[in-house]
Protein backbone atom coordinates (compact mmCIF):
# COMPACT_ATOMS: atom_id res chain seq x y z
CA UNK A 1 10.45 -3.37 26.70
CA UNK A 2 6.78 -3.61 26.07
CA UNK A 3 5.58 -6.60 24.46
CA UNK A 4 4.51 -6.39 20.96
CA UNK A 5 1.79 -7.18 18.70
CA UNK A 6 1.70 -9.57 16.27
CA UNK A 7 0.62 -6.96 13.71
CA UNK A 8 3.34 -4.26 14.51
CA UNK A 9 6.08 -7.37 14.71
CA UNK A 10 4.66 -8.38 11.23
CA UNK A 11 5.47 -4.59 9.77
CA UNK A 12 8.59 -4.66 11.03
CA UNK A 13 9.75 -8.06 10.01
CA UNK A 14 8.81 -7.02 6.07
CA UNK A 15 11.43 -4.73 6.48
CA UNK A 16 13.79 -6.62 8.11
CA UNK A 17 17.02 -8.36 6.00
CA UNK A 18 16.54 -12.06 6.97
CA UNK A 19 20.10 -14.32 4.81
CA UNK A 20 19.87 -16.97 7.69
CA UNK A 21 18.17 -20.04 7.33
CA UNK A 22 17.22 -22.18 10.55
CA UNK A 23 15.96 -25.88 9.92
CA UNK A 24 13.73 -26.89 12.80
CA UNK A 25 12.01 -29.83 13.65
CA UNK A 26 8.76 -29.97 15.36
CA UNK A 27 5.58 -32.60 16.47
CA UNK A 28 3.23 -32.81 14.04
CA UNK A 29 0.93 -31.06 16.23
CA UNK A 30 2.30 -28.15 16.07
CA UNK A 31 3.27 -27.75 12.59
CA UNK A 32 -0.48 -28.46 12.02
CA UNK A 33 -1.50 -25.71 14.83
CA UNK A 34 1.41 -23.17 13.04
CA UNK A 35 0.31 -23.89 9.92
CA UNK A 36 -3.42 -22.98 10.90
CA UNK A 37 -2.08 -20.13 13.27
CA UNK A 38 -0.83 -19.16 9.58
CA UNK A 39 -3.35 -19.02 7.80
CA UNK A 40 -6.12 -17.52 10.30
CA UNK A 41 -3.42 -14.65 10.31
CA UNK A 42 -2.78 -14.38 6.95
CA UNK A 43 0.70 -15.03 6.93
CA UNK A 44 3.62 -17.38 6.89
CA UNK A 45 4.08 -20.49 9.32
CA UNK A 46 8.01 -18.65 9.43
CA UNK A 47 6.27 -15.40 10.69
CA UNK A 48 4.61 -16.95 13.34
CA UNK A 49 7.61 -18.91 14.47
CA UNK A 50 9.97 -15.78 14.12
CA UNK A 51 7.50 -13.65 16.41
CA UNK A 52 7.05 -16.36 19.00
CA UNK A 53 10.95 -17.11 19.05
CA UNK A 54 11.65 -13.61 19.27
CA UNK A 55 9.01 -12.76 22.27
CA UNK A 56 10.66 -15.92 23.94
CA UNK A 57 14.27 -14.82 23.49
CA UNK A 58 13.15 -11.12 24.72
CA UNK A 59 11.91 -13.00 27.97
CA UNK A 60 15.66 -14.35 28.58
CA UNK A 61 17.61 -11.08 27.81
CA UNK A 62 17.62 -11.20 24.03
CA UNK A 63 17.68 -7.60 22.96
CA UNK A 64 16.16 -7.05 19.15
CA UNK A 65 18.09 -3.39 18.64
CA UNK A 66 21.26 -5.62 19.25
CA UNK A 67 22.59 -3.30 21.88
């Protein structure tokens, strides 16, 4: 699977139906460096974390389609 951009994750994720709610806890570090990530993107700190959670979980056989 080809890795994707930020942008076209971004589209996608509008569309997607997201009812679960995941609590994490992080350094302050990098809630400061999501935040900012954030905001130079124009987007949401949950955004962010989504797309770099789901490009991790691709990387150890995590398959978004769900097949």
């Amino acid at each position: 699977m080809p890795e994707q951009s930020f942008e076209d994750f971004s589209k996608l994720d509008d569309q997607r139906n997201l009812p679960v709610f995941q609590a994490v806890r992080v350094p302050r570090r990098l809630s400061i460096f999501l935040k900012t990530h954030a905001l130079i993107k124009g987007t949401s700190e949950s955004k962010i974390v989504r797309f770099a959670l789901e490009r991790w979980a691709v990387d150890e056989g995590y398959n978004p389609a769900g097949f």
